[in-house]
Protein backbone atom coordinates (compact mmCIF):
# COMPACT_ATOMS: atom_id res chain seq x y z
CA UNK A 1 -46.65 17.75 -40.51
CA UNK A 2 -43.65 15.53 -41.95
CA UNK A 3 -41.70 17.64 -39.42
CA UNK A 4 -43.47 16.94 -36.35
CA UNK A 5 -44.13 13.08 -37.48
CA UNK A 6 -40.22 12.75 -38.13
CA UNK A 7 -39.37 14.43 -34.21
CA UNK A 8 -41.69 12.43 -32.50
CA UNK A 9 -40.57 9.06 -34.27
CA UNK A 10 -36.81 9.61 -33.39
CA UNK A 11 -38.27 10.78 -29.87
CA UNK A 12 -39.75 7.48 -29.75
CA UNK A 13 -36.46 5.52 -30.98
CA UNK A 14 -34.46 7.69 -28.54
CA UNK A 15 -36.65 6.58 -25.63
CA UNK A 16 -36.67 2.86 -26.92
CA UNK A 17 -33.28 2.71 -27.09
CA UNK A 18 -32.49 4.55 -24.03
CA UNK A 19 -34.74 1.86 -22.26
CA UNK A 20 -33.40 -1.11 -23.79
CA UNK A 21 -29.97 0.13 -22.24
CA UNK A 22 -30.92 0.58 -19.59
CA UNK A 23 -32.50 -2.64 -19.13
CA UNK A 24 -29.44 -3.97 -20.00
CA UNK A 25 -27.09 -2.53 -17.41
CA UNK A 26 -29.46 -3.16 -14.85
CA UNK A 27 -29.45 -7.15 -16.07
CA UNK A 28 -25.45 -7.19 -15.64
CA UNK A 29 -25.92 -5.24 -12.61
CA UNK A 30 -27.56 -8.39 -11.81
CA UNK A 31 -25.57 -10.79 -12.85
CA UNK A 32 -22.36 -9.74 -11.47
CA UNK A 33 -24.08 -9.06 -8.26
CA UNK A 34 -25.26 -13.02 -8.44
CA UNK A 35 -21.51 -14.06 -9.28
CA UNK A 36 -20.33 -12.27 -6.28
CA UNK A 37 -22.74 -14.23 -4.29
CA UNK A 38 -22.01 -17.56 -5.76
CA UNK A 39 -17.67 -16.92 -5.32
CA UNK A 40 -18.50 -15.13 -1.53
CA UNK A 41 -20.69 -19.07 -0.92
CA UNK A 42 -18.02 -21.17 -2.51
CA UNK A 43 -16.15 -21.46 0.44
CA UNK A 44 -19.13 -22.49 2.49
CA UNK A 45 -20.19 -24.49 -0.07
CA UNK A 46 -16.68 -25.88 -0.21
CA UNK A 47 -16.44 -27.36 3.71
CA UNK A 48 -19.59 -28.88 4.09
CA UNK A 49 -19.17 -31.01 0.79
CA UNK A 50 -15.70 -31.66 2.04
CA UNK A 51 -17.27 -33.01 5.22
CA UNK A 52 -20.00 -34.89 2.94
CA UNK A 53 -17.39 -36.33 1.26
CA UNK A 54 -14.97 -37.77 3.95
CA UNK A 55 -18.28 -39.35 5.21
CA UNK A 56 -19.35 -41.02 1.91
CA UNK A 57 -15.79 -42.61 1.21
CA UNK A 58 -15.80 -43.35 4.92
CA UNK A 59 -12.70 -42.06 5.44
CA UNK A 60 -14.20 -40.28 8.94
CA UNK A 61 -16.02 -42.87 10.43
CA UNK A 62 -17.65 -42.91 14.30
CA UNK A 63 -14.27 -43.82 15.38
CA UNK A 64 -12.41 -41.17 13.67
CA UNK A 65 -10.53 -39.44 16.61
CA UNK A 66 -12.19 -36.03 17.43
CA UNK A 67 -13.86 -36.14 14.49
CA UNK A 68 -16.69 -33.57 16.14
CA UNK A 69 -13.82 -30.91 16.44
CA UNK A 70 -12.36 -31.14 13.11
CA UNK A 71 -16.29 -30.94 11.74
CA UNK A 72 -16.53 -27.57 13.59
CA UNK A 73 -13.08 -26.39 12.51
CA UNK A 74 -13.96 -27.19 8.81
CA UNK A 75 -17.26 -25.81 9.20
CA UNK A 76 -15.83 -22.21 10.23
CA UNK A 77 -13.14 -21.93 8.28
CA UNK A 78 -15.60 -22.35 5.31
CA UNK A 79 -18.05 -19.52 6.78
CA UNK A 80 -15.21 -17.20 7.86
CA UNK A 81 -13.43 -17.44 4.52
CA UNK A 82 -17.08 -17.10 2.86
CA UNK A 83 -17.63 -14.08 5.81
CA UNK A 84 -14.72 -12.20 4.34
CA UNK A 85 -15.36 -12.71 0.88
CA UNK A 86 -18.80 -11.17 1.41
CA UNK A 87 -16.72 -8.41 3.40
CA UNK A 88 -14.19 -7.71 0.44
CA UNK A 89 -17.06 -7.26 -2.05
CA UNK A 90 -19.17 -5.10 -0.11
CA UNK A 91 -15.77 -2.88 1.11
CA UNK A 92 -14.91 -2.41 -2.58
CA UNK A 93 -18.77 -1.92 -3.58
CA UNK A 94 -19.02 1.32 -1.51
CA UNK A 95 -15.53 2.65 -3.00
């Protein structure tokens, strides 16, 4: 009886701890999945508080000199550099 008793507690442990590890890979699984998110956005990110910015210290104002164009031109080179980001960790993902 002290036999079976003793197997099925380390059973027990080996299935706890087996859990808990895996629990815990799948949590930085996670997490580096959310920092890859949050670098691939920082461009993005990046350009549109660049834009917010030249129009709170009114440095662009309504007179700025096509001031629609260079809005656009920030605005995709912050999703194209956020675009290929994305691209590089998803291409190295599947490797």
């Amino acid at each position: 009886m002290t036999i079976n008793s003793s197997f099925s507690l380390s059973y027990t442990m080996d299935i706890f701890h087996d859990s808990i590890f895996y629990m815990f890979n799948f949590l930085m699984l996670k997490v580096r999945q959310a920092i890859k998110i949050l670098i691939a956005l920082a461009p993005c990110l990046i350009s549109i508080y660049t834009l917010y910015w030249l129009q709170y210290s009114e440095i662009w104002t309504s007179e700025t000199a096509h001031r629609g164009k260079l809005s656009v031109a920030t605005l995709v080179i912050g999703m194209g550099l956020s675009f290929l980001t994305q691209s590089y960790f998803k291409k190295h993902e599947q490797k």
